[in-house]
Protein backbone atom coordinates (compact mmCIF):
# COMPACT_ATOMS: atom_id res chain seq x y z
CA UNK A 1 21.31 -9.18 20.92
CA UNK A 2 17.91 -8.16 20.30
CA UNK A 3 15.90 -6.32 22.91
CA UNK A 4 13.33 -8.04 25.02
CA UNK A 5 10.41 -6.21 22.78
CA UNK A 6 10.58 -5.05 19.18
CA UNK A 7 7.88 -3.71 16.98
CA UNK A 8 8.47 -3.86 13.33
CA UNK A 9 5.94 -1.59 11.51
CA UNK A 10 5.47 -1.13 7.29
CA UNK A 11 3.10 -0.91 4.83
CA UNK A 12 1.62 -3.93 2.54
CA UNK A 13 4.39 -5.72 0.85
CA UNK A 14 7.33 -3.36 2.64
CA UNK A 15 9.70 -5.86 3.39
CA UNK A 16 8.54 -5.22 7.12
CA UNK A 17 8.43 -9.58 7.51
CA UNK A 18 11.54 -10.14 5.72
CA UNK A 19 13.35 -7.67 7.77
CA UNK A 20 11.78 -8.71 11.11
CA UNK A 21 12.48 -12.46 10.09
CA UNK A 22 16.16 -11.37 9.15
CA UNK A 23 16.48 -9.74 12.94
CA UNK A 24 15.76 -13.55 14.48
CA UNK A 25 17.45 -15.11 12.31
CA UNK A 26 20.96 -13.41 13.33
CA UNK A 27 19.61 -14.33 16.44
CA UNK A 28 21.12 -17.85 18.89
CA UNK A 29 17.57 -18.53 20.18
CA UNK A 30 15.45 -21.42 18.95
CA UNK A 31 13.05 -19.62 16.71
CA UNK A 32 9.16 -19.81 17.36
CA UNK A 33 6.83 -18.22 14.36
CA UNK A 34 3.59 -17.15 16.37
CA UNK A 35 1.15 -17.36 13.37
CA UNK A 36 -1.88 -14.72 13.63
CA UNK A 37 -3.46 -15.40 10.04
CA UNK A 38 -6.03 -17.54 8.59
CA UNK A 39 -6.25 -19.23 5.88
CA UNK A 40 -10.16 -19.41 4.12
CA UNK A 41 -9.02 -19.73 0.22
CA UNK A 42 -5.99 -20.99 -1.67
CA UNK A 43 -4.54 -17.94 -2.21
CA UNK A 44 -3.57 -17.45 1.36
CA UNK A 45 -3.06 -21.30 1.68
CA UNK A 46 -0.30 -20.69 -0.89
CA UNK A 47 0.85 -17.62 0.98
CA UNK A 48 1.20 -19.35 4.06
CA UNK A 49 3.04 -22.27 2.92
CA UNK A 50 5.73 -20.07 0.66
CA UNK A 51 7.05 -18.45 4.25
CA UNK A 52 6.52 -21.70 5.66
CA UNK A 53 9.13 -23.32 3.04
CA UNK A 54 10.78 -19.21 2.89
CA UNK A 55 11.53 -19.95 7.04
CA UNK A 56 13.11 -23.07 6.65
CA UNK A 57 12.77 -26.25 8.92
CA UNK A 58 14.57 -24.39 11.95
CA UNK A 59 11.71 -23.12 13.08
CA UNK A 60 8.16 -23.89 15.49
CA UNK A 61 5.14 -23.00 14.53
CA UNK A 62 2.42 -21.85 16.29
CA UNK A 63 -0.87 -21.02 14.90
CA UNK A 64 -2.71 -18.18 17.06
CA UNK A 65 -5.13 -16.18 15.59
CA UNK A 66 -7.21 -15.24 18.47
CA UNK A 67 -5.40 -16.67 21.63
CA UNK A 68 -2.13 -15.16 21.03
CA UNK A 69 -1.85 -13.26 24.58
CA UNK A 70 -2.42 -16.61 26.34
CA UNK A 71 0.53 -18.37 23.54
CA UNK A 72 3.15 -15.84 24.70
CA UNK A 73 2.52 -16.48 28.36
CA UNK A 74 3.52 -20.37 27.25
CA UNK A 75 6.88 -20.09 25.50
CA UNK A 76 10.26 -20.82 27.18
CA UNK A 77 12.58 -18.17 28.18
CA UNK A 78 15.83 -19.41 25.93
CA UNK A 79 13.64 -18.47 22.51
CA UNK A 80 12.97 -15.37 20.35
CA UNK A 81 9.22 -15.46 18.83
CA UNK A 82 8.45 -13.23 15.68
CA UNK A 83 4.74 -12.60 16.38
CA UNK A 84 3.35 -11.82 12.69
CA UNK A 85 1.48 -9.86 12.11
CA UNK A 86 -0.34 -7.88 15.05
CA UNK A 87 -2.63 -6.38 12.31
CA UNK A 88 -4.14 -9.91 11.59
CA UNK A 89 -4.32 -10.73 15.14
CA UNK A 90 -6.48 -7.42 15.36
CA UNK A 91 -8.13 -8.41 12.34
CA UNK A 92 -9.53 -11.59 13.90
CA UNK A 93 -10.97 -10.54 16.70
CA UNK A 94 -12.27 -7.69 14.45
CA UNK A 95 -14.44 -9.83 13.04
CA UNK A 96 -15.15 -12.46 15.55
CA UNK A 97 -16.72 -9.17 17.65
CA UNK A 98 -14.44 -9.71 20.39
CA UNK A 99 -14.21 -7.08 23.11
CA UNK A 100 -11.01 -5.12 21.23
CA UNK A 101 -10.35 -3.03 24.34
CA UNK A 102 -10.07 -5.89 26.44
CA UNK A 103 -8.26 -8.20 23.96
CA UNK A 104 -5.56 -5.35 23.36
CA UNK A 105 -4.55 -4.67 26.95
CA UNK A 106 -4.57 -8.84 27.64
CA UNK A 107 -2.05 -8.60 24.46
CA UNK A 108 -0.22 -5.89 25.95
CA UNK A 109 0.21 -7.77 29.00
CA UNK A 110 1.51 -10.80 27.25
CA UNK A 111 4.44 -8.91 25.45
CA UNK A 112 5.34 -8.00 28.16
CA UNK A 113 5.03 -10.65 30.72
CA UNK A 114 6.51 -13.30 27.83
CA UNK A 115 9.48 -15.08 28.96
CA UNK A 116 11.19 -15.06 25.44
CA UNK A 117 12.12 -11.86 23.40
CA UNK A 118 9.69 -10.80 21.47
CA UNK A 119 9.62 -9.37 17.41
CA UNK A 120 5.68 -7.80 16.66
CA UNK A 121 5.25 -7.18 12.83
CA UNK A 122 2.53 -4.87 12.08
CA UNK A 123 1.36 -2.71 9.77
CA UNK A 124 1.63 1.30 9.74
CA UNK A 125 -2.11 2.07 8.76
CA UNK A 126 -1.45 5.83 9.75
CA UNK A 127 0.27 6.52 6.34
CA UNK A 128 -2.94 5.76 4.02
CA UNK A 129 -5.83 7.45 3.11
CA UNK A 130 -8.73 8.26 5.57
CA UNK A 131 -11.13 4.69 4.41
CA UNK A 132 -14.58 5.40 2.90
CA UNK A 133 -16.31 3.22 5.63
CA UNK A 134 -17.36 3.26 9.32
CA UNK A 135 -15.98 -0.80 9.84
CA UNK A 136 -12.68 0.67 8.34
CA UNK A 137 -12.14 3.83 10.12
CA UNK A 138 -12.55 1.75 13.15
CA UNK A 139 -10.04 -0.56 12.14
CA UNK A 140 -7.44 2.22 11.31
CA UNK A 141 -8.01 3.72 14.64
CA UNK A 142 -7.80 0.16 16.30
CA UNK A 143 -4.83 -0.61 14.48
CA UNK A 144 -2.70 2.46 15.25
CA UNK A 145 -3.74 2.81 18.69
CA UNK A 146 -2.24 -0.87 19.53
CA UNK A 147 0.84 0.42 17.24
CA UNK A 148 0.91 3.37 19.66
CA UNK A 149 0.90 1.14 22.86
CA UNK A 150 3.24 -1.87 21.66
CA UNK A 151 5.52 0.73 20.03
CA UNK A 152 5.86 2.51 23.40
CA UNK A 153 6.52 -0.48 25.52
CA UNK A 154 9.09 -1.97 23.28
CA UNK A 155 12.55 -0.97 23.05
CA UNK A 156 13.57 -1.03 19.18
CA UNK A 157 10.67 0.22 17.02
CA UNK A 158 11.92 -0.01 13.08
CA UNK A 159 9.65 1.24 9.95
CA UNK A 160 10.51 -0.51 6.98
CA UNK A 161 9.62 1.55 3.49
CA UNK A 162 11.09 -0.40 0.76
CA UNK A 163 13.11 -2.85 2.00
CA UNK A 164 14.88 -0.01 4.09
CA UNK A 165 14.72 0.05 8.20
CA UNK A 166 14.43 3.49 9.50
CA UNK A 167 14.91 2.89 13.39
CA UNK A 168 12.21 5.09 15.65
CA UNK A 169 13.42 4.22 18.73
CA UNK A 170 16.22 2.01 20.29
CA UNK A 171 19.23 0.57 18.17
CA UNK A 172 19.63 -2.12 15.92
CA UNK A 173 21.77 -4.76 16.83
């Protein structure tokens, strides 16, 4: 059984979604996908409907890019919700000029007033290079500060490099 909260954190193209998605699918629950990305060209149009088809019909679907707090507040009790990714989610409101500090902690408070269990992908920015611009830097410091947070209220915390889990805190089922 999976813990209430669990934070799966990688690079691009780590394997951090196909792990996370592996962890709910070993799961009982009815599966919900909490959807944080958009989709402005055919390239992620195509993206999105490959893990639509990669998921399989045995799961809901929720699109939340922006509202996601108030969607995890909503979902019944009996489920487990992959939340993917919490660096698009931060992304959006990024650019939609949202106030991030406020945004974050209403997240925060979601996770961890949802009913359901909860698996957050997100990506490990901490790892790269320091970015050449101002809009960037914020974004790295954005991103690993609600990393930091959501990593320290949740109770498994896995970083996937390669395909391969290395648990940071809490045990795999």
């Amino acid at each position: 059984m999976l813990p209430k909260l669990s934070l799966i954190l990688g690079g691009a193209s780590s394997g951090k979604s196909a792990f996370a998605e592996s962890l709910v699918m070993a799961a009982p629950q009815p599966r919900i996908y909490i959807a944080t990305a958009q989709t402005f060209d055919d390239e992620m149009r195509q993206k999105v409907q490959k893990h639509l088809v990669q998921r399989g019909p045995d799961w809901r679907t929720i699109e939340a890019p922006l509202n996601t707090a108030d969607t995890l507040r909503d979902l019944p009790a009996d489920a487990i919700v992959l939340l993917d990714c919490a660096t698009m989610w931060l992304s959006n409101h990024m650019l939609a000029e949202t106030n991030l500090a406020a945004e974050q902690a209403k997240l925060r408070d979601a996770l961890n007033a949802c009913p359901a269990h909860v698996v957050v992908v997100s990506n490990e920015v901490g790892l790269d290079v320091v970015p050449e611009n101002a809009l960037a830097r914020r974004f790295r410091d954005a991103q690993g500060a609600l990393n930091q947070a959501i990593a320290k209220q949740a109770e498994l915390a896995v970083l996937v490099v390669a395909g391969l889990p290395m648990v940071l805190k809490g045990d795999l089922p």
